[in-house]
PDB file of N, CA and C in Angstrom:
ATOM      1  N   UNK A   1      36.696 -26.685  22.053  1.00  0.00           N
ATOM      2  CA  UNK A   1      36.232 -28.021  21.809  1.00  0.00           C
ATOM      3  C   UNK A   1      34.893 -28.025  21.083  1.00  0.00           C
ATOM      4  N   UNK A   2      34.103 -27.273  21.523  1.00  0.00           N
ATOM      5  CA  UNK A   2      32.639 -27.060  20.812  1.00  0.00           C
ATOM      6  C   UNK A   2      32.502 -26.281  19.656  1.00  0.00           C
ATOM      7  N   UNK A   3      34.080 -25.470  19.416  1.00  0.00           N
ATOM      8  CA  UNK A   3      33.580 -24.680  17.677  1.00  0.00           C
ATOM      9  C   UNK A   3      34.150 -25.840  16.449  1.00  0.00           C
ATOM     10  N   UNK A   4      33.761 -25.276  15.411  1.00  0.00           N
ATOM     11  CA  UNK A   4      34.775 -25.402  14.205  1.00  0.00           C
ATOM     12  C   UNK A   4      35.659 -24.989  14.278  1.00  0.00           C
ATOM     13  N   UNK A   5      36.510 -25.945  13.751  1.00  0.00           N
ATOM     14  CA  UNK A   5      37.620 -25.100  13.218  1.00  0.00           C
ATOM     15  C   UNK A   5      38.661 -25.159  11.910  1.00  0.00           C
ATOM     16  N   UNK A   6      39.220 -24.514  11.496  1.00  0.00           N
ATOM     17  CA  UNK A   6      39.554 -24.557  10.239  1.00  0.00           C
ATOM     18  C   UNK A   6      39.652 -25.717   9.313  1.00  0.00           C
ATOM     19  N   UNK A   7      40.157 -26.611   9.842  1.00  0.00           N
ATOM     20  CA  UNK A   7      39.948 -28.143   9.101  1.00  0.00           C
ATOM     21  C   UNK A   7      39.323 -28.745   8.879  1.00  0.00           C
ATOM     22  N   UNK A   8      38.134 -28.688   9.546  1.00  0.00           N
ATOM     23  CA  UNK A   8      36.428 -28.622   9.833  1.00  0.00           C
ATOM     24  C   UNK A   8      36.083 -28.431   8.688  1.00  0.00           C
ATOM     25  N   UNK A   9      36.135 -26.870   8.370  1.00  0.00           N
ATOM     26  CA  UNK A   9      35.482 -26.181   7.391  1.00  0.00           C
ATOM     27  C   UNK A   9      36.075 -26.812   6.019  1.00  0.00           C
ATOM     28  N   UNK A  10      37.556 -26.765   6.366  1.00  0.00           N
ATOM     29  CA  UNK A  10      37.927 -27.553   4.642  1.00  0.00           C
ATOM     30  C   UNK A  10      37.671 -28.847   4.198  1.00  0.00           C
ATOM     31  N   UNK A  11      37.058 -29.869   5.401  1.00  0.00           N
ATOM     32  CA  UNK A  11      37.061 -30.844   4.735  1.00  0.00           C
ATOM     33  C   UNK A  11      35.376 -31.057   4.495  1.00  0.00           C
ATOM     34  N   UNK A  12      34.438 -29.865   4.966  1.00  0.00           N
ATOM     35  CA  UNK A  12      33.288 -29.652   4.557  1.00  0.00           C
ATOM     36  C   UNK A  12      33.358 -29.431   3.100  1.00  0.00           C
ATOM     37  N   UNK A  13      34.256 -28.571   2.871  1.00  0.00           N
ATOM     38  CA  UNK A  13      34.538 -27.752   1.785  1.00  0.00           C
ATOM     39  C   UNK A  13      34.334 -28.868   0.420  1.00  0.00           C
ATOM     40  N   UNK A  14      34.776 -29.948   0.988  1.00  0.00           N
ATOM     41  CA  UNK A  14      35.853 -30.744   0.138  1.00  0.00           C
ATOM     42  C   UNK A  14      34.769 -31.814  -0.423  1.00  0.00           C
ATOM     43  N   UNK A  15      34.020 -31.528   0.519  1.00  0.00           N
ATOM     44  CA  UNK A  15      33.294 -32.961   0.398  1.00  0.00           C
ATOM     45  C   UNK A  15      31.700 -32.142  -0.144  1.00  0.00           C
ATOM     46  N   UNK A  16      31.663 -31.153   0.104  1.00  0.00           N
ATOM     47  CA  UNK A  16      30.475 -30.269  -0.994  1.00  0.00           C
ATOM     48  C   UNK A  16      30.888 -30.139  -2.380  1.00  0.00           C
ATOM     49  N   UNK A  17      31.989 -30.066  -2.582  1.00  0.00           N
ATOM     50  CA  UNK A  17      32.885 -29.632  -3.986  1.00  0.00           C
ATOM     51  C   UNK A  17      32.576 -31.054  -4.282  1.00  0.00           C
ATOM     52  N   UNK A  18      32.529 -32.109  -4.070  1.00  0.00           N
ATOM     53  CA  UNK A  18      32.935 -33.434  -4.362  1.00  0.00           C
ATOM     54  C   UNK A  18      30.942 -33.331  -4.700  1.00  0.00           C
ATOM     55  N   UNK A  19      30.604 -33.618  -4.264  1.00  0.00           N
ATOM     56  CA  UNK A  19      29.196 -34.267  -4.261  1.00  0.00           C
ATOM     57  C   UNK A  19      28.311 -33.039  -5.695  1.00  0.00           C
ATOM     58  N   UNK A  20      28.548 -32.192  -5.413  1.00  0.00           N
ATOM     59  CA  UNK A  20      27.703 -31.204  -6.421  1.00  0.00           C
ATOM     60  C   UNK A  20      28.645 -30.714  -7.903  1.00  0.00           C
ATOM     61  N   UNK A  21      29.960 -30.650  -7.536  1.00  0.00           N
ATOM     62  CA  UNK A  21      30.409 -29.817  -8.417  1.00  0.00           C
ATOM     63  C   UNK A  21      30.755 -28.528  -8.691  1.00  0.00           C
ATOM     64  N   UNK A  22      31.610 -28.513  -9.484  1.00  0.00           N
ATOM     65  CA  UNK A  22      32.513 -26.885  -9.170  1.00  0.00           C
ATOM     66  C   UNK A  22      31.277 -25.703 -10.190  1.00  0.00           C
ATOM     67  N   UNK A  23      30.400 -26.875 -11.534  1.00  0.00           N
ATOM     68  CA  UNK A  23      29.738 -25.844 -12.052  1.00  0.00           C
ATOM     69  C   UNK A  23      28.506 -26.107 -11.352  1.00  0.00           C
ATOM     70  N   UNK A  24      27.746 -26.672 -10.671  1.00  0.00           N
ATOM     71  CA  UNK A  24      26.734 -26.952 -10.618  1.00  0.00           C
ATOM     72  C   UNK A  24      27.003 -25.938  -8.641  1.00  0.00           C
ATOM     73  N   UNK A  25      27.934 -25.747  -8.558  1.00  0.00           N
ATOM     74  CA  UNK A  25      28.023 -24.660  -7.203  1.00  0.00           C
ATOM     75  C   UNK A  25      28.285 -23.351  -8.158  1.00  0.00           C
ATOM     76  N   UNK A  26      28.952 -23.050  -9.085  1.00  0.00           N
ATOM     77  CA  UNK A  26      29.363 -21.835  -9.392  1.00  0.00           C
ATOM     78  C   UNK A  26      27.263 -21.320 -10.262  1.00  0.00           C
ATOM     79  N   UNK A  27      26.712 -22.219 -10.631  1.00  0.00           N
ATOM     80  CA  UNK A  27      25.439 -22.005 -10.862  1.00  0.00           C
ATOM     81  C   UNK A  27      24.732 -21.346  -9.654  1.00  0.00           C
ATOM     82  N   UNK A  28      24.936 -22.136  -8.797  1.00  0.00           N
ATOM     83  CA  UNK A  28      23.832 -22.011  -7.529  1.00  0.00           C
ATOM     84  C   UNK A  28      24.340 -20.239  -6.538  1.00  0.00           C
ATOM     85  N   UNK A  29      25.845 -20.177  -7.217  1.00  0.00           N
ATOM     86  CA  UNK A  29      26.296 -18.742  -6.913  1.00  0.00           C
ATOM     87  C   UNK A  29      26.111 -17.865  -7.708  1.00  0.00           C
ATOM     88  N   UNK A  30      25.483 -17.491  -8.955  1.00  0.00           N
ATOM     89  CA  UNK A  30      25.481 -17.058 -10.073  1.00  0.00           C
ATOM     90  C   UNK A  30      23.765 -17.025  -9.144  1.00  0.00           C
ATOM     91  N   UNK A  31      23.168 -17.651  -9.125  1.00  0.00           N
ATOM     92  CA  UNK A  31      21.645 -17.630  -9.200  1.00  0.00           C
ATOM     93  C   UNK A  31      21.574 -17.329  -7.670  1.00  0.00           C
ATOM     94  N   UNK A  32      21.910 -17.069  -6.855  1.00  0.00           N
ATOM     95  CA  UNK A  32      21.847 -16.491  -5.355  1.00  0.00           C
ATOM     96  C   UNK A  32      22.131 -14.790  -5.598  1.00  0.00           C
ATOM     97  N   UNK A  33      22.840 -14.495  -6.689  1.00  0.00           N
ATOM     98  CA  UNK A  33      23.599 -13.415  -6.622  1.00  0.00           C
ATOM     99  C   UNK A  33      22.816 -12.377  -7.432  1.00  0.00           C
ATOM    100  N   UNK A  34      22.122 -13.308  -8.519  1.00  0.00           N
ATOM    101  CA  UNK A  34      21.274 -12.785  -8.924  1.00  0.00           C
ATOM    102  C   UNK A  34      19.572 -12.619  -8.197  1.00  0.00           C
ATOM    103  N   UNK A  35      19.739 -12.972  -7.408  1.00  0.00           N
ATOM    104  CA  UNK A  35      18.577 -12.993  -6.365  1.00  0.00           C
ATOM    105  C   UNK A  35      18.194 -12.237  -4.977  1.00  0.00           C
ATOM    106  N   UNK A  36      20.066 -11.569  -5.152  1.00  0.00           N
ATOM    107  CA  UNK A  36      20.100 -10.532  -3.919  1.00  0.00           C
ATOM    108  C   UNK A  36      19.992  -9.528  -4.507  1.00  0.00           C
ATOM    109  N   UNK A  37      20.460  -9.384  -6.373  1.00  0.00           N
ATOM    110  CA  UNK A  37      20.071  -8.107  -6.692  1.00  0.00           C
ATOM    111  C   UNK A  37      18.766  -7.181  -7.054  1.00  0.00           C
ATOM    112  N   UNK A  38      18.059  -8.799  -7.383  1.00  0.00           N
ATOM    113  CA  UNK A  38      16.835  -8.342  -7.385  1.00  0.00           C
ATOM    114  C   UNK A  38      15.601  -7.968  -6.155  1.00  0.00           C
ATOM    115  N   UNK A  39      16.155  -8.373  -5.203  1.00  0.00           N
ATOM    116  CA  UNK A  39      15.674  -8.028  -3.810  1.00  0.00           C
ATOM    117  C   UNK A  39      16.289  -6.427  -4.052  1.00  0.00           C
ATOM    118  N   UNK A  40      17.220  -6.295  -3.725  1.00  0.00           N
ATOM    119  CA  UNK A  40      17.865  -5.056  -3.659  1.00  0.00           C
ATOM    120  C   UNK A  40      16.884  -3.896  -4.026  1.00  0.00           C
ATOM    121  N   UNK A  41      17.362  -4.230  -5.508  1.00  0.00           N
ATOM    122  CA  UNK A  41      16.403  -3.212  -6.646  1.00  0.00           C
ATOM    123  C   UNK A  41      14.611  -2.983  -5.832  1.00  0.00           C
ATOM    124  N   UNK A  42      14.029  -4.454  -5.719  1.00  0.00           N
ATOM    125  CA  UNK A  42      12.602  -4.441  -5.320  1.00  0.00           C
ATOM    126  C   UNK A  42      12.511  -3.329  -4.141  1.00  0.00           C
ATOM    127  N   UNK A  43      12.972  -3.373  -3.085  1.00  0.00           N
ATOM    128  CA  UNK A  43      13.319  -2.309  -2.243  1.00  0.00           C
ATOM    129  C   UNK A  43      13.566  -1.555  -2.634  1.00  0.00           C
ATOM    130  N   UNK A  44      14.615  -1.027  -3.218  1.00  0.00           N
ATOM    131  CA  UNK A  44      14.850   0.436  -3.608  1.00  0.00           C
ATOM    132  C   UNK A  44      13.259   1.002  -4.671  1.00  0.00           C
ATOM    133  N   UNK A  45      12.874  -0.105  -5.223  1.00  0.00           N
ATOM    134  CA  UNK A  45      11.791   0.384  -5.987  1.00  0.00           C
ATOM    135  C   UNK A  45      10.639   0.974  -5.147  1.00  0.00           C
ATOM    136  N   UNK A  46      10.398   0.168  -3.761  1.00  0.00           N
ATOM    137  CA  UNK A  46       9.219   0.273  -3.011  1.00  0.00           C
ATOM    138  C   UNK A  46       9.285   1.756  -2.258  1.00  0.00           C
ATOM    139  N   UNK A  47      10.640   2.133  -1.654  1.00  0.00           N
ATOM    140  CA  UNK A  47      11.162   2.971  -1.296  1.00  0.00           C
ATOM    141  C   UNK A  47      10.945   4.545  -1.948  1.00  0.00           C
ATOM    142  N   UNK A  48      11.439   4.408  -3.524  1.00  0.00           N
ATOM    143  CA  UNK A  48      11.040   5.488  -4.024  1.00  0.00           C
ATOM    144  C   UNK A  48       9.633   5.525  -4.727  1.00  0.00           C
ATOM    145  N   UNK A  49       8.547   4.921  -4.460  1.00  0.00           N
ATOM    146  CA  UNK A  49       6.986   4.453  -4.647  1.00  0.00           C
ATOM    147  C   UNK A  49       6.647   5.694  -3.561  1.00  0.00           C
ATOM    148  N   UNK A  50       7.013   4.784  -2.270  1.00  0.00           N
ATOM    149  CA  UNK A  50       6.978   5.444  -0.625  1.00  0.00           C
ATOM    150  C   UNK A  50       7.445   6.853  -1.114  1.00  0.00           C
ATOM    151  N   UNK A  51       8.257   6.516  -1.550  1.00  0.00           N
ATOM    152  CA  UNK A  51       8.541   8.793  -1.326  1.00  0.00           C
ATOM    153  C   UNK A  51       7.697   9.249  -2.110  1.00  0.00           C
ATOM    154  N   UNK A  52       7.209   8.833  -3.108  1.00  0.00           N
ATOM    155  CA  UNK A  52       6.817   9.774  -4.081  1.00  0.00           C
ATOM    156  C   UNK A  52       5.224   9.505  -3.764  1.00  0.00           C
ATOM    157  N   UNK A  53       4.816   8.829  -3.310  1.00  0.00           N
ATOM    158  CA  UNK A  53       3.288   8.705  -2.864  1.00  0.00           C
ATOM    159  C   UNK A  53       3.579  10.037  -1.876  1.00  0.00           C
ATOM    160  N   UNK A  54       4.446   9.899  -0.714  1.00  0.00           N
ATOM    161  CA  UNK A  54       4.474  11.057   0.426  1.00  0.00           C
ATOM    162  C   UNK A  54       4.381  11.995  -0.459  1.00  0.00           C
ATOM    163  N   UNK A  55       5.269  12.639  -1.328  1.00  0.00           N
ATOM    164  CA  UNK A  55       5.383  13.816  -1.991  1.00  0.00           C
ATOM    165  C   UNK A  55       4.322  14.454  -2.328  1.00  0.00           C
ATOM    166  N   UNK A  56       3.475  13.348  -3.204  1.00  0.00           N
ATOM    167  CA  UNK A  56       1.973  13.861  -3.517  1.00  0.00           C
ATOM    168  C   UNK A  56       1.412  14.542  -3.010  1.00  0.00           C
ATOM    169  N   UNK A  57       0.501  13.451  -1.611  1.00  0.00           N
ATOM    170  CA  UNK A  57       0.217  13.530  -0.490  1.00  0.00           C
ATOM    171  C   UNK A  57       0.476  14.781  -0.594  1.00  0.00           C
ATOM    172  N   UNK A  58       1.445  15.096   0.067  1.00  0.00           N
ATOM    173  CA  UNK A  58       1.668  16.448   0.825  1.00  0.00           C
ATOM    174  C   UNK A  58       1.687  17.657  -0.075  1.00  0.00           C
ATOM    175  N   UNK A  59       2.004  17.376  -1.593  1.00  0.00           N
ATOM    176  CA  UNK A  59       1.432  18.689  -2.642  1.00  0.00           C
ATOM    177  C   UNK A  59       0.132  18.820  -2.733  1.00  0.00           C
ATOM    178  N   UNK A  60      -0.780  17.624  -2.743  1.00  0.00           N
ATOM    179  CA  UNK A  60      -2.086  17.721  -2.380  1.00  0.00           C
ATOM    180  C   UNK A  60      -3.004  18.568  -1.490  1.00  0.00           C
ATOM    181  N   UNK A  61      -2.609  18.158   0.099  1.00  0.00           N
ATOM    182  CA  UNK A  61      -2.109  18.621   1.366  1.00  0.00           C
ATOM    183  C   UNK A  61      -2.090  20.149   1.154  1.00  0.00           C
ATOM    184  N   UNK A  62      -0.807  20.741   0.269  1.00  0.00           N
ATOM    185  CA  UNK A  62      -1.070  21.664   0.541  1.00  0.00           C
ATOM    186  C   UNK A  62      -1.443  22.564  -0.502  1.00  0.00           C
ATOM    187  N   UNK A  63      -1.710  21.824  -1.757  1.00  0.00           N
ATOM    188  CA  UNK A  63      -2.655  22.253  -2.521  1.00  0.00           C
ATOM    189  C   UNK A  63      -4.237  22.778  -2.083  1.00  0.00           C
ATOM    190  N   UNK A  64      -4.785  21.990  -1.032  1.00  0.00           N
ATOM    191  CA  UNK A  64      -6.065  21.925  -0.530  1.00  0.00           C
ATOM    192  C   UNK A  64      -6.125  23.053   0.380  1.00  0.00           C
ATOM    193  N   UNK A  65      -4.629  23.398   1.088  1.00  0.00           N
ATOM    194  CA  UNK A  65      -4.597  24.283   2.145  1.00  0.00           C
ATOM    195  C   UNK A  65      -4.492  25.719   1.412  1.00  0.00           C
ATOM    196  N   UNK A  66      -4.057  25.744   0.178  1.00  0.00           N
ATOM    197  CA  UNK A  66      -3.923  27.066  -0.542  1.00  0.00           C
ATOM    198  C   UNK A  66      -5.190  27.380  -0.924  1.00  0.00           C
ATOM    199  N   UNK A  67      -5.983  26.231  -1.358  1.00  0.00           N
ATOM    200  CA  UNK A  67      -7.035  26.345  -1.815  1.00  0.00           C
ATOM    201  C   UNK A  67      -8.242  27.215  -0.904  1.00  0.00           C
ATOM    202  N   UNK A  68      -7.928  26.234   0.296  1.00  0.00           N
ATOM    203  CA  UNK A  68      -9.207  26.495   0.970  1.00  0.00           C
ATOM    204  C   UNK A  68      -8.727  28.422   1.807  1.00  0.00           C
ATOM    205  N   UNK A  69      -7.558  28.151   1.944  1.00  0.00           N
ATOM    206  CA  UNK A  69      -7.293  29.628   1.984  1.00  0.00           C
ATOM    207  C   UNK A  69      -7.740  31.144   1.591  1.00  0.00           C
ATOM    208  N   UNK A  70      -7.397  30.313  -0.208  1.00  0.00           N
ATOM    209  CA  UNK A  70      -7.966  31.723  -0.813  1.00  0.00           C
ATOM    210  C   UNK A  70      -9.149  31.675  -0.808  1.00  0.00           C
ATOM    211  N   UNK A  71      -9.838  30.390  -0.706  1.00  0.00           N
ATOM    212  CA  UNK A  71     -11.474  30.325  -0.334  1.00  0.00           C
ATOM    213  C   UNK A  71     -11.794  31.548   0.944  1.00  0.00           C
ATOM    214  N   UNK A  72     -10.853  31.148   1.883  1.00  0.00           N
ATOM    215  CA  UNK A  72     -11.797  31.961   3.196  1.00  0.00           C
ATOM    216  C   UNK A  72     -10.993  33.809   2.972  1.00  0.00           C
ATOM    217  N   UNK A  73     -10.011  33.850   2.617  1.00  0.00           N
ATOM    218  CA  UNK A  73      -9.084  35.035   1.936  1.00  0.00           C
ATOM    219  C   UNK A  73     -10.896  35.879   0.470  1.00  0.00           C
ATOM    220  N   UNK A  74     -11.522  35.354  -0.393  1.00  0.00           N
ATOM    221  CA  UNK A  74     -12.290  35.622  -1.119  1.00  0.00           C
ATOM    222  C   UNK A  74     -13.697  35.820  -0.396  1.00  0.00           C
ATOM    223  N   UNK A  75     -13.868  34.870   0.592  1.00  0.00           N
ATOM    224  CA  UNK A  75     -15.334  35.037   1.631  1.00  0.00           C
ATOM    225  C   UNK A  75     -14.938  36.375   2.363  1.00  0.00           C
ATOM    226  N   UNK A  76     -13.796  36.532   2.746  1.00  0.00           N
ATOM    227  CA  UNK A  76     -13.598  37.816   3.689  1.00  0.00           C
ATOM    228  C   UNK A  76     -13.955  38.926   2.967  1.00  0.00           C
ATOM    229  N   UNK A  77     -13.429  39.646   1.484  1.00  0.00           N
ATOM    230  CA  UNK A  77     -13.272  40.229   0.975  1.00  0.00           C
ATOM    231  C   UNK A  77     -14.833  40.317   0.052  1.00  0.00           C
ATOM    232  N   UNK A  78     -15.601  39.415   0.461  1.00  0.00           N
ATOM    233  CA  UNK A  78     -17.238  39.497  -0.182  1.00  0.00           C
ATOM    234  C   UNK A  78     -17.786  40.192   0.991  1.00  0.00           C
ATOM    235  N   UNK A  79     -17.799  39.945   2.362  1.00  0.00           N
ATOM    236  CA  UNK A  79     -18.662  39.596   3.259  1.00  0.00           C
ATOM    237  C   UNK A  79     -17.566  41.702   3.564  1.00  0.00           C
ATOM    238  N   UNK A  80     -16.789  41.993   3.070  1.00  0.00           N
ATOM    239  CA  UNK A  80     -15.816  43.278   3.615  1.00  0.00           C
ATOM    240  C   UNK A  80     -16.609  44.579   2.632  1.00  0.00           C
ATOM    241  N   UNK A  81     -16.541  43.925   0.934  1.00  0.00           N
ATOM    242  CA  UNK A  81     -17.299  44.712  -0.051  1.00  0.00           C
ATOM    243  C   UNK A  81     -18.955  44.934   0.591  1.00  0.00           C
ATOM    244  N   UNK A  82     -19.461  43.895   1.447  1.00  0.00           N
ATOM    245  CA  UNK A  82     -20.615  44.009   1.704  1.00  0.00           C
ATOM    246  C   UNK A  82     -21.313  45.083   2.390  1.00  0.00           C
ATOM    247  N   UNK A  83     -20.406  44.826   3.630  1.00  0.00           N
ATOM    248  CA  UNK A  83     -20.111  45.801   4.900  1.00  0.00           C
ATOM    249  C   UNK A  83     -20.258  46.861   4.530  1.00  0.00           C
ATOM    250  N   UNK A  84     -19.512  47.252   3.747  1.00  0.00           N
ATOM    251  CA  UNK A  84     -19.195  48.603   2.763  1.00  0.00           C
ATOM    252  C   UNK A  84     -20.344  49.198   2.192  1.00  0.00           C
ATOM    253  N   UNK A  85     -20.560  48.317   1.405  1.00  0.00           N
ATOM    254  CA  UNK A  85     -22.222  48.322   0.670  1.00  0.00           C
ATOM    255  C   UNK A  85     -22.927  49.263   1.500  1.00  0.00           C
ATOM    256  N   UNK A  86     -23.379  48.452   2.515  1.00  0.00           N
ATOM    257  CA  UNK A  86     -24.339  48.238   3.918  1.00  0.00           C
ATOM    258  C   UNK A  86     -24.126  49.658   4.244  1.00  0.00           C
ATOM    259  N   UNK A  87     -23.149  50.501   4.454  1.00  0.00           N
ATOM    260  CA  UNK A  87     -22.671  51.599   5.299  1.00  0.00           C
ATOM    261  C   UNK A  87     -22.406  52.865   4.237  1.00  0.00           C
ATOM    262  N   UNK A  88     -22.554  52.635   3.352  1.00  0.00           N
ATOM    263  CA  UNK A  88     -22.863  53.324   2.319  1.00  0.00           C
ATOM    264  C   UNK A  88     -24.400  53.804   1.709  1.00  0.00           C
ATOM    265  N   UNK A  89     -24.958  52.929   2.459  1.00  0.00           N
ATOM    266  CA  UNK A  89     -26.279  52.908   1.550  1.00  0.00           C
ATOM    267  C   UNK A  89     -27.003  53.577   2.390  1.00  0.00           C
TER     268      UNK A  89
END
């Protein structure tokens, strides 16, 4: 008693078709449709933004970590030649 039901819907149908029109609805479907694709796309755009910012990031990341590596890898090998020096002399 409380849903729609099919006859409902068609004579909704009938009476939207009547008041707007078959082009002035096939417009408003044309321009909805084109409005989900561009959502779509916008997302997928933001998405691969998001990855590729992460990507950076993290070549950065571990650009800095190679870096500072061979930094303390080159301090060892000063402070090792030194030693050497030192025990030599």
């Amino acid at each position: 008693m409380g849903g729609i039901g099919i006859w409902q819907l068609v004579i909704i149908a009938v009476i939207v078709v009547l008041l707007f029109g078959t082009k002035k609805l096939r417009n408003l479907g044309g321009d909805l449709g084109s409005a989900i694709k561009g959502f779509k796309s916008a997302i997928g755009e933001e998405k691969e933004q998001n990855n590729s910012v992460e990507k950076s990031s993290a070549e950065k990341n571990s650009d800095s970590l190679a870096d500072n590596s061979s930094s303390a890898a080159e301090a060892s090998s000063k402070a090792t030649s030194k030693t050497k020096e030192t025990d030599q002399a």
